[in-house]
PDB file of N, CA and C in Angstrom:
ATOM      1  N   UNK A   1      84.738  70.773 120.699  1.00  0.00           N
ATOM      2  CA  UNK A   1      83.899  71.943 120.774  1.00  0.00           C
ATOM      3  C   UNK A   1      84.573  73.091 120.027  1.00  0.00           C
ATOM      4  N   UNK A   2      83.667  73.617 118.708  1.00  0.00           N
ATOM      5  CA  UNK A   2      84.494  74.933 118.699  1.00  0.00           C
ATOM      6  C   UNK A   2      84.229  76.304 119.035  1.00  0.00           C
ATOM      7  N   UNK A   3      84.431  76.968 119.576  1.00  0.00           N
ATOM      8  CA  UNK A   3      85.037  77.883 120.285  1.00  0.00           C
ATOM      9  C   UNK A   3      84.515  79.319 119.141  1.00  0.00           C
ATOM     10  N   UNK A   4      83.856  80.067 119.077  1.00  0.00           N
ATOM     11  CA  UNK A   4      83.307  81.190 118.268  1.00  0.00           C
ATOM     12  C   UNK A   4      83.598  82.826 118.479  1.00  0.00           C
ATOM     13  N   UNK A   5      84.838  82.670 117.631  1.00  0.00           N
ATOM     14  CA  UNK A   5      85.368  84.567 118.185  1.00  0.00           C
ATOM     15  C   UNK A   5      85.352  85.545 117.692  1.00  0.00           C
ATOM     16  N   UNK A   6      84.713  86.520 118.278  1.00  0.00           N
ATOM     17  CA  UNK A   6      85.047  88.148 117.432  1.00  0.00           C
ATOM     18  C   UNK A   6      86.320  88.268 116.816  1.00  0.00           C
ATOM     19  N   UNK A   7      86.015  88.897 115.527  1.00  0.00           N
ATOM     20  CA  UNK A   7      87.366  89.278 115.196  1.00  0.00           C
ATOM     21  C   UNK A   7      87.107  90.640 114.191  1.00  0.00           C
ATOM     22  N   UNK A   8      87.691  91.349 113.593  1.00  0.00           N
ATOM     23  CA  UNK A   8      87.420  92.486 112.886  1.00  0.00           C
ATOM     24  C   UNK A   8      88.532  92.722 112.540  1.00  0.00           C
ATOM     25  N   UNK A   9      88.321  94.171 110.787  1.00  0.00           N
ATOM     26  CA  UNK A   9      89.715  94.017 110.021  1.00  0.00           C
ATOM     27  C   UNK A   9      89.628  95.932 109.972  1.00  0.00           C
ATOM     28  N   UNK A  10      90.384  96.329 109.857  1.00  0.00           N
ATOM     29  CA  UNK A  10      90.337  97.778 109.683  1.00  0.00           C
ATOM     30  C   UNK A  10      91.758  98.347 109.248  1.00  0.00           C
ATOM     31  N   UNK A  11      91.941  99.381 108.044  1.00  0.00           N
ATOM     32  CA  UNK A  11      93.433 100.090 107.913  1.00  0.00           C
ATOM     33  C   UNK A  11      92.780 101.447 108.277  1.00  0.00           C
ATOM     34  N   UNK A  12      94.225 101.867 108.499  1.00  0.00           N
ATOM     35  CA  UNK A  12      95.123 102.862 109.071  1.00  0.00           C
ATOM     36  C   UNK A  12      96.099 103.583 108.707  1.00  0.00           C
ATOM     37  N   UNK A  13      96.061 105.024 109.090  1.00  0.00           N
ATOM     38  CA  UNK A  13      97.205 105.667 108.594  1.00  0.00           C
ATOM     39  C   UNK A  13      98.118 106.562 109.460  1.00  0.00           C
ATOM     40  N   UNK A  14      98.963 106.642 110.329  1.00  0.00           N
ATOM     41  CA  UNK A  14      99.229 106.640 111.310  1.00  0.00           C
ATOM     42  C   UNK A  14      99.834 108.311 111.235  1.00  0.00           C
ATOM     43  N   UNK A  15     100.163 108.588 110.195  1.00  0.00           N
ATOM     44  CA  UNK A  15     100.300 110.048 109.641  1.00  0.00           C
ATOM     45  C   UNK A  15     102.023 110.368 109.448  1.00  0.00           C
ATOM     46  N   UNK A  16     102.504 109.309 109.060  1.00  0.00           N
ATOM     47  CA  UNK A  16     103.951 108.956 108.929  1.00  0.00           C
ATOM     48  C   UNK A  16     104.143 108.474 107.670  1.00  0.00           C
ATOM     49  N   UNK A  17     103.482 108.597 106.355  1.00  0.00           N
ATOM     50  CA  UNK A  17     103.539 107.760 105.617  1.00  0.00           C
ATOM     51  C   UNK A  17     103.036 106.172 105.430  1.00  0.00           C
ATOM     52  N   UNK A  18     103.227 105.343 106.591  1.00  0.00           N
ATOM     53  CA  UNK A  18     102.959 103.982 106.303  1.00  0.00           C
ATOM     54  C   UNK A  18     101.308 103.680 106.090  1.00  0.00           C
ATOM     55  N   UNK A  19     101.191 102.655 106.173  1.00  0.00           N
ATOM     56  CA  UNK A  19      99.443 102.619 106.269  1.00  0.00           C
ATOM     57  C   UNK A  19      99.560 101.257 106.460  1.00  0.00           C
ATOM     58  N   UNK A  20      98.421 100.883 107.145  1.00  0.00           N
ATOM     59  CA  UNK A  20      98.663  99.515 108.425  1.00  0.00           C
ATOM     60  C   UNK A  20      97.126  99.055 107.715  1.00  0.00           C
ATOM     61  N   UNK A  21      97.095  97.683 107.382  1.00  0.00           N
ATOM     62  CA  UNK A  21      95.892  96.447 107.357  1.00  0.00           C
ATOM     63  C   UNK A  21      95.982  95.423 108.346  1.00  0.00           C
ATOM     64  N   UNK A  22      94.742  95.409 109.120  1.00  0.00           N
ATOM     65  CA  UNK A  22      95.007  95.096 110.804  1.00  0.00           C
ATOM     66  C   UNK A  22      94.025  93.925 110.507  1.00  0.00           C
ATOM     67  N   UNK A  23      94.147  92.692 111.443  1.00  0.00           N
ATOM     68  CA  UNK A  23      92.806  91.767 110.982  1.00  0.00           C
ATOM     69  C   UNK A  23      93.438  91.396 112.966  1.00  0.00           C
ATOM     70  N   UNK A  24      91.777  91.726 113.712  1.00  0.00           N
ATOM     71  CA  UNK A  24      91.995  91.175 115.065  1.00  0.00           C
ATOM     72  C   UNK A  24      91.122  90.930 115.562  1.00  0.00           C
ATOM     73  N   UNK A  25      91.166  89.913 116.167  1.00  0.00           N
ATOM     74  CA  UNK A  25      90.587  88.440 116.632  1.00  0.00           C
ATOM     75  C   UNK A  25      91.161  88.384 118.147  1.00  0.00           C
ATOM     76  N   UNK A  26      89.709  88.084 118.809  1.00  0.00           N
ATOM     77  CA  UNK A  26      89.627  87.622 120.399  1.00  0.00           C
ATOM     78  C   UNK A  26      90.503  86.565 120.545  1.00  0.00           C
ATOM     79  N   UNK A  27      91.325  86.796 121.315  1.00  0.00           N
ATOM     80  CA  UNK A  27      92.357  85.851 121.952  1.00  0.00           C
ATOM     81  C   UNK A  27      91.444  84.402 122.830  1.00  0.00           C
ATOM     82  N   UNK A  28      91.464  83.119 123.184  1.00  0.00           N
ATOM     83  CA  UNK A  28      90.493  82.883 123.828  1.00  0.00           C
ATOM     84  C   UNK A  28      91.851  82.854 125.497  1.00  0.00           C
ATOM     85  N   UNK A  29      92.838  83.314 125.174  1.00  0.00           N
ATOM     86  CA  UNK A  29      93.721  83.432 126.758  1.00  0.00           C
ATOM     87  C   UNK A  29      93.872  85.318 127.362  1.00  0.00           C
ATOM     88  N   UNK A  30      93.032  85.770 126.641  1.00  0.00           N
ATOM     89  CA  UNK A  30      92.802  87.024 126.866  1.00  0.00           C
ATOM     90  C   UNK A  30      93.615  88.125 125.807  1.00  0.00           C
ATOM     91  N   UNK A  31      92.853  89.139 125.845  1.00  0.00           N
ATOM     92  CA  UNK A  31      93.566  90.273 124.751  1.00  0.00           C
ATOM     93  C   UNK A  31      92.693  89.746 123.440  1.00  0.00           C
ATOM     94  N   UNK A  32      93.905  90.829 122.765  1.00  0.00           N
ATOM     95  CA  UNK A  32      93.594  90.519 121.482  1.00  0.00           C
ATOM     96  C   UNK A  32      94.546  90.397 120.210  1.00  0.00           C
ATOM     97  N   UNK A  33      94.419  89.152 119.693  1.00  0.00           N
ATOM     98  CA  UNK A  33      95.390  88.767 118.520  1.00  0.00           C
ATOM     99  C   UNK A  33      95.086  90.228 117.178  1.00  0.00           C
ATOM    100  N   UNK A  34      96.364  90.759 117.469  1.00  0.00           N
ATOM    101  CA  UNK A  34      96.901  91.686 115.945  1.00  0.00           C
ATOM    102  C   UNK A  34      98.056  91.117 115.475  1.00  0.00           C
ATOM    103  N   UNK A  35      96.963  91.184 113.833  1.00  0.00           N
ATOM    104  CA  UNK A  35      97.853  90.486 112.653  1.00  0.00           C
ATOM    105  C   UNK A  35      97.819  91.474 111.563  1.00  0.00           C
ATOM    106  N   UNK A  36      99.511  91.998 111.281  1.00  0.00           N
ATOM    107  CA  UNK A  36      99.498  92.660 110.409  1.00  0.00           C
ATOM    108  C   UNK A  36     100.018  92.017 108.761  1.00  0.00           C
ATOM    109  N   UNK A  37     100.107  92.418 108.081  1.00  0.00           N
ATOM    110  CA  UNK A  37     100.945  91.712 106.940  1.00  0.00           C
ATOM    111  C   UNK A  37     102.506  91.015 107.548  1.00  0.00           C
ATOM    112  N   UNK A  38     102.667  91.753 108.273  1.00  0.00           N
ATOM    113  CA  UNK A  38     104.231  91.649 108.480  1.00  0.00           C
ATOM    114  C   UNK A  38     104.470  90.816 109.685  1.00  0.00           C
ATOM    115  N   UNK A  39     103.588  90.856 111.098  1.00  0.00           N
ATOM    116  CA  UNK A  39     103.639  90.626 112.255  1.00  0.00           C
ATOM    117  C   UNK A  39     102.568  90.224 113.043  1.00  0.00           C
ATOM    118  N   UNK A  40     102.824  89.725 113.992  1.00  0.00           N
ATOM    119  CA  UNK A  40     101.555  89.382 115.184  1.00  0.00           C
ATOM    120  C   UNK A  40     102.084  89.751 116.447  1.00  0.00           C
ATOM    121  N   UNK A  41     100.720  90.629 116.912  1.00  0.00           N
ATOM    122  CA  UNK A  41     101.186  91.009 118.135  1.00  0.00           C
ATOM    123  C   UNK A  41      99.632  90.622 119.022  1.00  0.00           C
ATOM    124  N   UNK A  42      99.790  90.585 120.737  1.00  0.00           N
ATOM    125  CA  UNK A  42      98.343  90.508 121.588  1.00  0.00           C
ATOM    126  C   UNK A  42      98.751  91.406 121.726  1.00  0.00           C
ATOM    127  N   UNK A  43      96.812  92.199 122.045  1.00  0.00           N
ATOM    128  CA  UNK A  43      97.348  93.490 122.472  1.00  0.00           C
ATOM    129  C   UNK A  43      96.614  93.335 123.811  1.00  0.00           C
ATOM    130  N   UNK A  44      97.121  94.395 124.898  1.00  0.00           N
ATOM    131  CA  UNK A  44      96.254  94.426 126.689  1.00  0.00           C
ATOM    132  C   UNK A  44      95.751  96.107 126.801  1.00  0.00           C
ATOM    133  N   UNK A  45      94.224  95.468 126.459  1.00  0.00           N
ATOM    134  CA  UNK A  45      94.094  97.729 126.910  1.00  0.00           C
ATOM    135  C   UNK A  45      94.867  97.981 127.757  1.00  0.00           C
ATOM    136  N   UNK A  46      95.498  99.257 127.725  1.00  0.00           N
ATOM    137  CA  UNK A  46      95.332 100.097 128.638  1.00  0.00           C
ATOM    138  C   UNK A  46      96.565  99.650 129.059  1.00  0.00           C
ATOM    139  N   UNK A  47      97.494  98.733 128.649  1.00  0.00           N
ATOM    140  CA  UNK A  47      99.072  97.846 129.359  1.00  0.00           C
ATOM    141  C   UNK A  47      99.493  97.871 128.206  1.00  0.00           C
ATOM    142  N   UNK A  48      99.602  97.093 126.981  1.00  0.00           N
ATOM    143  CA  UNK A  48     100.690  97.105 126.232  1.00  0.00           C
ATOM    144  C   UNK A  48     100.526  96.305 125.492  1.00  0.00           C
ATOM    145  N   UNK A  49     101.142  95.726 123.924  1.00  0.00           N
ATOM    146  CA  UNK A  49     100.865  95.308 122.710  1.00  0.00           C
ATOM    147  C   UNK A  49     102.496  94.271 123.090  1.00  0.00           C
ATOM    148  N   UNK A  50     102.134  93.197 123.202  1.00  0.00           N
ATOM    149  CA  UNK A  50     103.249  91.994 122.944  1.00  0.00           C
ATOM    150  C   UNK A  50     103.468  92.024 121.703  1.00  0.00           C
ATOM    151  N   UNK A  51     104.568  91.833 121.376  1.00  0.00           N
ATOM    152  CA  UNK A  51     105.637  91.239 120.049  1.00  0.00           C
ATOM    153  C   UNK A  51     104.867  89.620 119.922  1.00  0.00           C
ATOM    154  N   UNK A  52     104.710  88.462 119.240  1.00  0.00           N
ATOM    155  CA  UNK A  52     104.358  87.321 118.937  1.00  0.00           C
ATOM    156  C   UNK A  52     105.389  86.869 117.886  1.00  0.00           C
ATOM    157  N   UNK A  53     105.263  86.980 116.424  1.00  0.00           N
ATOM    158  CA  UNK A  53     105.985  86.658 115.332  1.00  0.00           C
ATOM    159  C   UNK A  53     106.386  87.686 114.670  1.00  0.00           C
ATOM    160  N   UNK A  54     106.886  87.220 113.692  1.00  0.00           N
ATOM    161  CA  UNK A  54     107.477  88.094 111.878  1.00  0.00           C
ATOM    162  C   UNK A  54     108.315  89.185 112.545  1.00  0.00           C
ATOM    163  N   UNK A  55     108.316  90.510 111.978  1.00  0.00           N
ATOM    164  CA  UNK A  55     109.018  91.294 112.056  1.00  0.00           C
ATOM    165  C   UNK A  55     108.374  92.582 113.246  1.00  0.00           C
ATOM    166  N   UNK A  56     109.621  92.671 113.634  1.00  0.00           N
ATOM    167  CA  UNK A  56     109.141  93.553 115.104  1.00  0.00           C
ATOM    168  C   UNK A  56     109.875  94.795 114.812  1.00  0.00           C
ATOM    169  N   UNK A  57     109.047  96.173 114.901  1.00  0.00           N
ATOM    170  CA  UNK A  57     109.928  97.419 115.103  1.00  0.00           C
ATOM    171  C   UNK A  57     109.639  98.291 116.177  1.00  0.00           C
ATOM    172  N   UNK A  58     109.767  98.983 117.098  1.00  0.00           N
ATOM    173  CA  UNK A  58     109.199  99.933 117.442  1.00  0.00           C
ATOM    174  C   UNK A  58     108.173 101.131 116.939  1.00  0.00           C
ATOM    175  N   UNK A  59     108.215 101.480 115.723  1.00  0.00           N
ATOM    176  CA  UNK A  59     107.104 101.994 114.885  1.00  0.00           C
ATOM    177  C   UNK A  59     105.820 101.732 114.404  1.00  0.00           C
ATOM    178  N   UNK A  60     106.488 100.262 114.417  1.00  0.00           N
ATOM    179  CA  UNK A  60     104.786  99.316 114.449  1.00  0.00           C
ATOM    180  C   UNK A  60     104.080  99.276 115.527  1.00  0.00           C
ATOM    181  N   UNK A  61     104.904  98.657 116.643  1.00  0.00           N
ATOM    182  CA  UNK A  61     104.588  98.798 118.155  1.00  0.00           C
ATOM    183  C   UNK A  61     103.449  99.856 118.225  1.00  0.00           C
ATOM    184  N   UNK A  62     104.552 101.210 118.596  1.00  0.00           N
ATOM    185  CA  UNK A  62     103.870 102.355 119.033  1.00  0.00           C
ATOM    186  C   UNK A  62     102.386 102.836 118.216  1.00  0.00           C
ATOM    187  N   UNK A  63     102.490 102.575 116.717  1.00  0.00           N
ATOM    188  CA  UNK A  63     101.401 103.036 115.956  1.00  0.00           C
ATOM    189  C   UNK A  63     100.521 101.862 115.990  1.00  0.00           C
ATOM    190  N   UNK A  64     100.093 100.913 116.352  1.00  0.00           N
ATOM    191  CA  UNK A  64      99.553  99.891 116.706  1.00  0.00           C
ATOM    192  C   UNK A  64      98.862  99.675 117.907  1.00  0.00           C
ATOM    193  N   UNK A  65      99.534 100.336 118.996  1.00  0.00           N
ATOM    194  CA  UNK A  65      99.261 100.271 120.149  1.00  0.00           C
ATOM    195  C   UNK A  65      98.053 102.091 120.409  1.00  0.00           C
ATOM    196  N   UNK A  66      98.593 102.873 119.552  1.00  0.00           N
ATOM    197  CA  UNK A  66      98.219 104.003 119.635  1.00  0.00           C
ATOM    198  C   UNK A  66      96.876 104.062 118.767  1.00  0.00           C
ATOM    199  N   UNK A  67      96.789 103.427 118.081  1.00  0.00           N
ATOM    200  CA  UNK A  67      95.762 103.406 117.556  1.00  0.00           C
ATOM    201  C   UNK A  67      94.606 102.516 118.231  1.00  0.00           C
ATOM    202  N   UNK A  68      94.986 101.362 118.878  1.00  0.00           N
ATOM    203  CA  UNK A  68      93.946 100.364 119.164  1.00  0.00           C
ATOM    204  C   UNK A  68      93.563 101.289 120.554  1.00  0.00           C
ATOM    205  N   UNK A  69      94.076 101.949 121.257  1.00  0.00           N
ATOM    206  CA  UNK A  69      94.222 102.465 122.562  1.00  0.00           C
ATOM    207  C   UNK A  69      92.933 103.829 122.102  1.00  0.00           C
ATOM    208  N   UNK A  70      93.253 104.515 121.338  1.00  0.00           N
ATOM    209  CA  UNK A  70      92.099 105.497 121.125  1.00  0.00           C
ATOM    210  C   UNK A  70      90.841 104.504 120.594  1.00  0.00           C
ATOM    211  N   UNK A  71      91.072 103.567 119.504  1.00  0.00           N
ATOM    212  CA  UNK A  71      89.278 102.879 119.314  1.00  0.00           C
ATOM    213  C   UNK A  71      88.699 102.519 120.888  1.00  0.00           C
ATOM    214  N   UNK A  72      89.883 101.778 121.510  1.00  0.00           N
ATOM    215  CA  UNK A  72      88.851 101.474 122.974  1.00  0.00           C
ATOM    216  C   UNK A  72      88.415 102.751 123.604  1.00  0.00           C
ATOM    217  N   UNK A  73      89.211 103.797 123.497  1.00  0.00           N
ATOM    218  CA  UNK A  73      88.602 105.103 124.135  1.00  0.00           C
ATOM    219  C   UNK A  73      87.040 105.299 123.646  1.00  0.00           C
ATOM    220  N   UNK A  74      86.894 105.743 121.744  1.00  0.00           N
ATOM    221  CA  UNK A  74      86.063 105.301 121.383  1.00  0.00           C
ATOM    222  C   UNK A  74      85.013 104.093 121.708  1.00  0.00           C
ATOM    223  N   UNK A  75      85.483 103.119 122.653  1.00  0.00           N
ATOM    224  CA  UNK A  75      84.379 102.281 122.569  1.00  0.00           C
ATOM    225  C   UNK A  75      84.055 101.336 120.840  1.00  0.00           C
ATOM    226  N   UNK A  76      84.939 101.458 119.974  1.00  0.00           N
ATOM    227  CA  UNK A  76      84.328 101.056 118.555  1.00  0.00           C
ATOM    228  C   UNK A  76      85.096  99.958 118.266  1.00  0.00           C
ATOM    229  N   UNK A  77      85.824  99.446 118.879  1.00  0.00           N
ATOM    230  CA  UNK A  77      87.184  98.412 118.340  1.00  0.00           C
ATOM    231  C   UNK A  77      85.976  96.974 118.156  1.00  0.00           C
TER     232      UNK A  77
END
């Protein structure tokens, strides 16, 4: 059976210089799979953005997490 998931792609600019290309996809164990060029993280509204693979910083973290956290405020993610 396969299994049919939301997923959506959107960049970002976090106002630090960097600029983030996000591609995220419904987890089917809950959350949501973020894949950046560099990394994969699940993220949990409203709790917190897991580390998964590639390269992990705290800057990514926080601007990753800060951003997906206001679209759900928005309602638009």
């Amino acid at each position: 059976m396969i299994h049919v998931l939301k997923a959506g792609y959107f960049e970002f600019q976090p106002g630090d210089g960097t600029n983030y290309c996000v591609h995220v996809v419904e987890d089917m164990n809950g959350g949501l799979l973020v894949i950046t060029h560099y990394s994969t993280w699940r993220y949990y509204e409203g709790d917190y953005l897991k580390f998964l693979h590639g390269s992990e910083n705290e800057w990514t973290r926080t601007a990753l997490f800060d951003y997906l956290e206001s679209r759900h405020q928005e309602d638009t993610l």
